[in-house]
PDB file of N, CA and C in Angstrom:
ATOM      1  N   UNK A   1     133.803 -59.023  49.332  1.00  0.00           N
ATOM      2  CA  UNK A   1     132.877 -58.052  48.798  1.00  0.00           C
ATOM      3  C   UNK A   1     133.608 -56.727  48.599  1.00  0.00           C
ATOM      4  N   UNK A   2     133.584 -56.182  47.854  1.00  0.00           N
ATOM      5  CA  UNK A   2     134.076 -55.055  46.955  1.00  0.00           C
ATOM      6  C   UNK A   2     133.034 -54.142  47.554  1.00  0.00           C
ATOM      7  N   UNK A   3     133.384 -52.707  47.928  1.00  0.00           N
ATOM      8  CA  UNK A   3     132.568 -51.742  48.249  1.00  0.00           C
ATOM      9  C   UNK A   3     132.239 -50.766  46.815  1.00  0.00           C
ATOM     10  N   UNK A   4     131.185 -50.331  46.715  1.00  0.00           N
ATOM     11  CA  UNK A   4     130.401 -49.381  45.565  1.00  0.00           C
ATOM     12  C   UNK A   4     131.713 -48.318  45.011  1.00  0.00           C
ATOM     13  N   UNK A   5     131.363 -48.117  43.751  1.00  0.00           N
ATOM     14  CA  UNK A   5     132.197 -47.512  43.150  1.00  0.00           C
ATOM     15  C   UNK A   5     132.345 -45.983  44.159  1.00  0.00           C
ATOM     16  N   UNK A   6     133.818 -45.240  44.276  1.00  0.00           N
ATOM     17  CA  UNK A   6     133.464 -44.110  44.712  1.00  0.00           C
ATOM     18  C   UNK A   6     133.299 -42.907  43.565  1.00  0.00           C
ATOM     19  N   UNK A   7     132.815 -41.353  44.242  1.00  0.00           N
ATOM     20  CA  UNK A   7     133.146 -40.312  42.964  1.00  0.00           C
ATOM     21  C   UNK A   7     134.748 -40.193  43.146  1.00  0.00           C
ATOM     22  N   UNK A   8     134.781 -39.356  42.048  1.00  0.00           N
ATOM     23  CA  UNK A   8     136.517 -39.682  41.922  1.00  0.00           C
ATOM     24  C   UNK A   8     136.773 -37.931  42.369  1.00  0.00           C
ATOM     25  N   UNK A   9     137.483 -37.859  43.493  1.00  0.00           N
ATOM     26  CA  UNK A   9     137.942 -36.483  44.233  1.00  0.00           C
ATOM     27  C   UNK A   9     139.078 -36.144  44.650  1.00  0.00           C
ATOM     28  N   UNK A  10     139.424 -35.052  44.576  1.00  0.00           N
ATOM     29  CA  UNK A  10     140.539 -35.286  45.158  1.00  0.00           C
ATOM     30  C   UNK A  10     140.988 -35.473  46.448  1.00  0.00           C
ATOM     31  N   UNK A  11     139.731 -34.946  47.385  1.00  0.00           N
ATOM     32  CA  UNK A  11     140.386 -35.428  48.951  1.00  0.00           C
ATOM     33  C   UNK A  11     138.993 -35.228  49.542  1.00  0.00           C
ATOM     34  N   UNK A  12     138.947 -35.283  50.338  1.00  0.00           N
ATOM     35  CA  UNK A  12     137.507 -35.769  51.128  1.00  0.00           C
ATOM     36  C   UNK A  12     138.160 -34.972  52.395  1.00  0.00           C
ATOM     37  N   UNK A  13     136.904 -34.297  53.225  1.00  0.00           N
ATOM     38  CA  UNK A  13     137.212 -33.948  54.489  1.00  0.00           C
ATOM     39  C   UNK A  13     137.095 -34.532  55.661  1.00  0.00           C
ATOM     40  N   UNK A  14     137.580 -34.343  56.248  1.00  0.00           N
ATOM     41  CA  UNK A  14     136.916 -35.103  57.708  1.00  0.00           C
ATOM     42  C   UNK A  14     135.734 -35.739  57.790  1.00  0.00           C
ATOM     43  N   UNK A  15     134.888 -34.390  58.098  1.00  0.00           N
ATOM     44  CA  UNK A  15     133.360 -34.917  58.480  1.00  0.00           C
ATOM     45  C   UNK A  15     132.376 -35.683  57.024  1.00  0.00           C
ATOM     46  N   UNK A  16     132.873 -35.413  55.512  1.00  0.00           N
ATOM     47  CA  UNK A  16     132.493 -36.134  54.350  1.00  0.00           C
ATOM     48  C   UNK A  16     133.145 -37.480  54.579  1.00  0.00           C
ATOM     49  N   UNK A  17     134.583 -37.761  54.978  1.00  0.00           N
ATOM     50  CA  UNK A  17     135.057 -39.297  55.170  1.00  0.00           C
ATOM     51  C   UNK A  17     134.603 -40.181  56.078  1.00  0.00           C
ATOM     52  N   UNK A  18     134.327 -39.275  57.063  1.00  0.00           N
ATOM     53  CA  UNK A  18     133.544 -40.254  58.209  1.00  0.00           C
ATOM     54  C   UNK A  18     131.948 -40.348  57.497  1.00  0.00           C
ATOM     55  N   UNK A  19     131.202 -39.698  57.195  1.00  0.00           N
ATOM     56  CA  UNK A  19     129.933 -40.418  56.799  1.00  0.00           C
ATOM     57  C   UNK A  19     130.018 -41.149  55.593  1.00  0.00           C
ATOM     58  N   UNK A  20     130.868 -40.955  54.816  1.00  0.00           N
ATOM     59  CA  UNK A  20     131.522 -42.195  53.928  1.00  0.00           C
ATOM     60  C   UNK A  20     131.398 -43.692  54.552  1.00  0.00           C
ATOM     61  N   UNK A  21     132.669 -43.596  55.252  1.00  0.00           N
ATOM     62  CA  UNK A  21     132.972 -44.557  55.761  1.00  0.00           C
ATOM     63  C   UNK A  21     131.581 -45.513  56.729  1.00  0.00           C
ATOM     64  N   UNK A  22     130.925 -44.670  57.510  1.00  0.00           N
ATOM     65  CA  UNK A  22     129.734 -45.354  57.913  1.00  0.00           C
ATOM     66  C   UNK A  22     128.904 -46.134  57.387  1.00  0.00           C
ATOM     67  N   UNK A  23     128.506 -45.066  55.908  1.00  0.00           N
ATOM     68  CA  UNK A  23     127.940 -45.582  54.788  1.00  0.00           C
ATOM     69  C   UNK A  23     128.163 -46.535  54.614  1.00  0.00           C
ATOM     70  N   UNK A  24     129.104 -46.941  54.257  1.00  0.00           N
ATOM     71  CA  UNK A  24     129.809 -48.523  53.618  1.00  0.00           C
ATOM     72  C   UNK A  24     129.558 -49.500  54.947  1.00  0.00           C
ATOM     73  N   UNK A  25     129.001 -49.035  55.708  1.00  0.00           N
ATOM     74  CA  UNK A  25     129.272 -50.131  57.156  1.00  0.00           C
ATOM     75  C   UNK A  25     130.068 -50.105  57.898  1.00  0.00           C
ATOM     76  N   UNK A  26     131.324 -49.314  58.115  1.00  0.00           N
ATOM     77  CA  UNK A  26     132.179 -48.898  58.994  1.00  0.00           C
ATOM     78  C   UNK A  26     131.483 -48.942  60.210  1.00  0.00           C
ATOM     79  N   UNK A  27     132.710 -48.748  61.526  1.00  0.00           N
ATOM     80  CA  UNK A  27     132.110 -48.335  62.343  1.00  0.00           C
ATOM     81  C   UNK A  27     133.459 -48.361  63.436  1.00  0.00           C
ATOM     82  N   UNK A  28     133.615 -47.660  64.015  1.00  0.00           N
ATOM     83  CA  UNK A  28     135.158 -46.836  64.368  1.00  0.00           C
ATOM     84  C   UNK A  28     135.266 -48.260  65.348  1.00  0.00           C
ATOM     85  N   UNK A  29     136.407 -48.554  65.303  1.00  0.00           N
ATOM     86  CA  UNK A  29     136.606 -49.882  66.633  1.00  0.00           C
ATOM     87  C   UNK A  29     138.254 -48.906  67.270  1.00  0.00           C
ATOM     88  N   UNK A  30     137.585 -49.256  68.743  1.00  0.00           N
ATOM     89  CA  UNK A  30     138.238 -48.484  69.669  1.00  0.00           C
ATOM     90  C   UNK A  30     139.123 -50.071  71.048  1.00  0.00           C
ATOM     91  N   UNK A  31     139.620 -49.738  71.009  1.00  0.00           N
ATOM     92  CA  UNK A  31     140.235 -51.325  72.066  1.00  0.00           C
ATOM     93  C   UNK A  31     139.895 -50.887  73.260  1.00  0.00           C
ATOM     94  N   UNK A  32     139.097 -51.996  73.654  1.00  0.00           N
ATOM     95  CA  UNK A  32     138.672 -51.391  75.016  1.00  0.00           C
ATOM     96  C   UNK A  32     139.405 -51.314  76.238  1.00  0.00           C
ATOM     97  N   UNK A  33     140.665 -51.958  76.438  1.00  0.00           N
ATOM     98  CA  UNK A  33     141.487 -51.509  77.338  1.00  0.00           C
ATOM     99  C   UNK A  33     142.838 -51.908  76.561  1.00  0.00           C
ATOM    100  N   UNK A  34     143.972 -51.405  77.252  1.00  0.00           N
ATOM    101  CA  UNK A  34     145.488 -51.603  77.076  1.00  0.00           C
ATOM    102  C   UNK A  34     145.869 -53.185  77.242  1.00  0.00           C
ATOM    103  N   UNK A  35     146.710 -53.614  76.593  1.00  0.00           N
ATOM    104  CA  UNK A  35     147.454 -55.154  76.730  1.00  0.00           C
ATOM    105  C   UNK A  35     147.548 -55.232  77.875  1.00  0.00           C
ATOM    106  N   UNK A  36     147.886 -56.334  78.884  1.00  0.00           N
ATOM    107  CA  UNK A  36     148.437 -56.430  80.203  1.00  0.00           C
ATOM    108  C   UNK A  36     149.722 -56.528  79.606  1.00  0.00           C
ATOM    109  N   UNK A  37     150.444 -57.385  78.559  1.00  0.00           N
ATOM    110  CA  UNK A  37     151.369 -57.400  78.342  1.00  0.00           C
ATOM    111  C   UNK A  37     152.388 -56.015  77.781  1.00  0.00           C
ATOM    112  N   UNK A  38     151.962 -55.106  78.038  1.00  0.00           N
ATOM    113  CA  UNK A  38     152.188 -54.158  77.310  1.00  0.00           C
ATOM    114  C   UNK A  38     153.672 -53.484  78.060  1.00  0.00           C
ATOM    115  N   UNK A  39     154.861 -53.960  77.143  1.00  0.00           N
ATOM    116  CA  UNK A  39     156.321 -53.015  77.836  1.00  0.00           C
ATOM    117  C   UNK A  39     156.433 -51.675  77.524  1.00  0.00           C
ATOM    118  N   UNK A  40     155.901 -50.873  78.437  1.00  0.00           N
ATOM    119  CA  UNK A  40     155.986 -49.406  78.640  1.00  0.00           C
ATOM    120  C   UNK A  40     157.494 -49.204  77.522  1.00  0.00           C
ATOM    121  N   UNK A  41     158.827 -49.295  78.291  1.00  0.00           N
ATOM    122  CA  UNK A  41     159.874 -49.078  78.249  1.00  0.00           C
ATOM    123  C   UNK A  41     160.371 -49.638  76.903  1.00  0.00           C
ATOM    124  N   UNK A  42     159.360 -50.607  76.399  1.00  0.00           N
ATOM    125  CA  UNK A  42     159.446 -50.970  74.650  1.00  0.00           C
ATOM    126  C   UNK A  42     159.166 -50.038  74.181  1.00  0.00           C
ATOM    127  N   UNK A  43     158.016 -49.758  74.159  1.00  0.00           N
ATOM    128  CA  UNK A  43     157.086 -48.821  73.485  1.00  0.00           C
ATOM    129  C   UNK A  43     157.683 -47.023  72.981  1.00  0.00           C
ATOM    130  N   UNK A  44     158.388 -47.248  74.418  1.00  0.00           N
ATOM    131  CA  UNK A  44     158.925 -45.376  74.192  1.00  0.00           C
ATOM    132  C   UNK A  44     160.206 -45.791  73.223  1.00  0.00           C
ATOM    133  N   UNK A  45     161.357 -46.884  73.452  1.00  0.00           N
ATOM    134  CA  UNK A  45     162.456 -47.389  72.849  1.00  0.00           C
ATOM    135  C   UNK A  45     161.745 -46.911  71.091  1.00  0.00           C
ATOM    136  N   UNK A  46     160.639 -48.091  71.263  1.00  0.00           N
ATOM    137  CA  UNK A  46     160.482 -47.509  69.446  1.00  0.00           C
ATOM    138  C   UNK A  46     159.994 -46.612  69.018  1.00  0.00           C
ATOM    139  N   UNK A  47     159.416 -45.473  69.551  1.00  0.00           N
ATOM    140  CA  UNK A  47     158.856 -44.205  69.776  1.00  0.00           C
ATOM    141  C   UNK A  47     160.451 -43.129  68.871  1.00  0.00           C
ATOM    142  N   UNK A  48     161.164 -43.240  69.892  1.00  0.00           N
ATOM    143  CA  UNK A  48     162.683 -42.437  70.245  1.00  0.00           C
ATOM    144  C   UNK A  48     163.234 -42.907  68.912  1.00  0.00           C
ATOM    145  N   UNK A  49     163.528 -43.706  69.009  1.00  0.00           N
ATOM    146  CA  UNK A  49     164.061 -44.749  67.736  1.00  0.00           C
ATOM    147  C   UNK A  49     163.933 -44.882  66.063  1.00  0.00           C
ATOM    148  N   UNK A  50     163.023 -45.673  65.888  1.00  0.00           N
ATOM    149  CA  UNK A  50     162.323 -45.963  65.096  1.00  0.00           C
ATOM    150  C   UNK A  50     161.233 -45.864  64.456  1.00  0.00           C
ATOM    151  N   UNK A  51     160.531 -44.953  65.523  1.00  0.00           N
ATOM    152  CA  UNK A  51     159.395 -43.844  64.886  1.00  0.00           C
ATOM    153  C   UNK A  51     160.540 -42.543  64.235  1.00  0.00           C
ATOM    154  N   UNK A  52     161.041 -42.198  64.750  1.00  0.00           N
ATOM    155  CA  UNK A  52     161.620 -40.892  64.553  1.00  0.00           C
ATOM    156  C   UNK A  52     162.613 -41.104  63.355  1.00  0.00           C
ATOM    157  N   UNK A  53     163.287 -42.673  62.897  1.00  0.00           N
ATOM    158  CA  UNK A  53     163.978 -42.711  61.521  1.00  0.00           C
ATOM    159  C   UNK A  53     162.702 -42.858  60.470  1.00  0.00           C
ATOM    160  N   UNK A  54     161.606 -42.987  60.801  1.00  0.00           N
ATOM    161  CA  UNK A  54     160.240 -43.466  59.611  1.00  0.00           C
ATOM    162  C   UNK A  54     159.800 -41.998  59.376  1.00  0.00           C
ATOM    163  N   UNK A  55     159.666 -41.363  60.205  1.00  0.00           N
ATOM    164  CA  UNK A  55     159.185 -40.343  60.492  1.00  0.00           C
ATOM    165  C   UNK A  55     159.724 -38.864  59.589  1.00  0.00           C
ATOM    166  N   UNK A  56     161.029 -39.320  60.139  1.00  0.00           N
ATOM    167  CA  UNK A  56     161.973 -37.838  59.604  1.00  0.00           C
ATOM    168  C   UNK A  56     162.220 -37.609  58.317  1.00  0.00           C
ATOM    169  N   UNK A  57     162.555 -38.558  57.718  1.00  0.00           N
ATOM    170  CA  UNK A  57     162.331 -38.384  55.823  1.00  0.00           C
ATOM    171  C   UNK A  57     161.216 -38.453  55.517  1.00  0.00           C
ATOM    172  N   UNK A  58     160.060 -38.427  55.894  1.00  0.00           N
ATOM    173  CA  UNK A  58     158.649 -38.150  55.139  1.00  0.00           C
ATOM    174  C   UNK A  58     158.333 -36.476  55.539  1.00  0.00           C
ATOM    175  N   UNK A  59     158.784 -36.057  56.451  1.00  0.00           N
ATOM    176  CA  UNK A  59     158.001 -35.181  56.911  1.00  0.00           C
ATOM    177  C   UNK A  59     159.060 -34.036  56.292  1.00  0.00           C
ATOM    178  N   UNK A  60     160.176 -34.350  56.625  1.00  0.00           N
ATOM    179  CA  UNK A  60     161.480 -32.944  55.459  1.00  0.00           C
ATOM    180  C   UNK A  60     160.909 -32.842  54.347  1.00  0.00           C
ATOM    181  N   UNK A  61     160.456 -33.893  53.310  1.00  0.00           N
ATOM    182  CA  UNK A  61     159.196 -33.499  51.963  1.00  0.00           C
ATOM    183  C   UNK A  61     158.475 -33.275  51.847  1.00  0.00           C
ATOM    184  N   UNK A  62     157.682 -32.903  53.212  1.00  0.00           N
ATOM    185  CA  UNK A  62     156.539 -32.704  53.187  1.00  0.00           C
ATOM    186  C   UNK A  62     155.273 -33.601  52.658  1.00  0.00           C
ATOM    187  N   UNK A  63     155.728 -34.675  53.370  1.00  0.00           N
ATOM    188  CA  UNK A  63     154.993 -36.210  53.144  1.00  0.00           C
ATOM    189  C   UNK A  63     154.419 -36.597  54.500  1.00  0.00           C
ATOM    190  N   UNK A  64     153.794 -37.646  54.787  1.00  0.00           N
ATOM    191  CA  UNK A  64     153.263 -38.007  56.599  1.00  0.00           C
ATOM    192  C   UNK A  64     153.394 -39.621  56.563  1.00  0.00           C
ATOM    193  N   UNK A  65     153.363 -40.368  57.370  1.00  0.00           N
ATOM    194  CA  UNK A  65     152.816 -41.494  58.001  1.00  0.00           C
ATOM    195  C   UNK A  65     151.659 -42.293  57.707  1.00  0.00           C
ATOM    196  N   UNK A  66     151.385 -43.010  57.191  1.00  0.00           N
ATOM    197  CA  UNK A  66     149.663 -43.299  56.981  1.00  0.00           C
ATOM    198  C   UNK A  66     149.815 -44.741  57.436  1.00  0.00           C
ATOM    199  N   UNK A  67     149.049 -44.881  58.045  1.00  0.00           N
ATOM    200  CA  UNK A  67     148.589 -46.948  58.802  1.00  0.00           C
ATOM    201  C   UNK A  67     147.850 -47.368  58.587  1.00  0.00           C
ATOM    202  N   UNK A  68     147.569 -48.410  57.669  1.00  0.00           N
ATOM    203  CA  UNK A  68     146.000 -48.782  57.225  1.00  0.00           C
ATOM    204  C   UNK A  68     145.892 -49.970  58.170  1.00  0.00           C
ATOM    205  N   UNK A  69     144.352 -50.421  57.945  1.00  0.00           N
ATOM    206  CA  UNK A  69     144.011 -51.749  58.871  1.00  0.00           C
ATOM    207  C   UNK A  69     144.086 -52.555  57.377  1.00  0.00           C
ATOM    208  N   UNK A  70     143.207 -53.726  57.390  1.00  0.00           N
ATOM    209  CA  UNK A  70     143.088 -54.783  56.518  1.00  0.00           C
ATOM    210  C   UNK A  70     142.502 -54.414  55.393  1.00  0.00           C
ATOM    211  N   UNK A  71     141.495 -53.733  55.785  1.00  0.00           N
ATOM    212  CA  UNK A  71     140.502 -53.094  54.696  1.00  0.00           C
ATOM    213  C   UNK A  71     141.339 -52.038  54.774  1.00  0.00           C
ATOM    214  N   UNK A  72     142.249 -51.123  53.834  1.00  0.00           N
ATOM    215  CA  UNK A  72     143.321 -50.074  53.795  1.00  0.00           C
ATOM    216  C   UNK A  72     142.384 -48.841  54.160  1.00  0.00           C
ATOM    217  N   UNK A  73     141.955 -48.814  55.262  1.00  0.00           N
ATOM    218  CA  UNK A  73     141.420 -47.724  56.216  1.00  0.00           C
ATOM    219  C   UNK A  73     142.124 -47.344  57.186  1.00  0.00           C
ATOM    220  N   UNK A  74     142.709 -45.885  57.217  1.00  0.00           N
ATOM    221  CA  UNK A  74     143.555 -45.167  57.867  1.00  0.00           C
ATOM    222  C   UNK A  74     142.316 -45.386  59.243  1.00  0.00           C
TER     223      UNK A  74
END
């Protein structure tokens, strides 16, 4: 299912994207606890690492990061 046409804008604010997003049926999903499996000492590795090579050429242009889920919702 295809969601309703949107207006065409150039950026939407916060509090206009979130009642957007509701609109359509959204609804914020939050994980209710941490992995058990979860390697601390991974996590910072790709933090230090590999966040920081993704990171550093977007942001010198003045560009950012964006993560969508399935439905390409930041």
């Amino acid at each position: 299912m295809l969601p309703p046409a949107l207006p065409k804008v150039d950026s939407y604010s916060v509090s206009a994207a979130t009642r957007l997003v509701h609109r359509l049926g959204f609804s914020p999903q939050v994980p209710a606890r941490r992995v058990a499996e979860r390697d601390e000492q991974a996590v910072t590795a790709w933090k230090e690492a590999t966040w920081a090579e993704v990171k550093g050429p977007g942001a010198a242009c003045g560009g950012y990061v964006c993560f969508e889920d399935q439905a390409c919702l930041t």
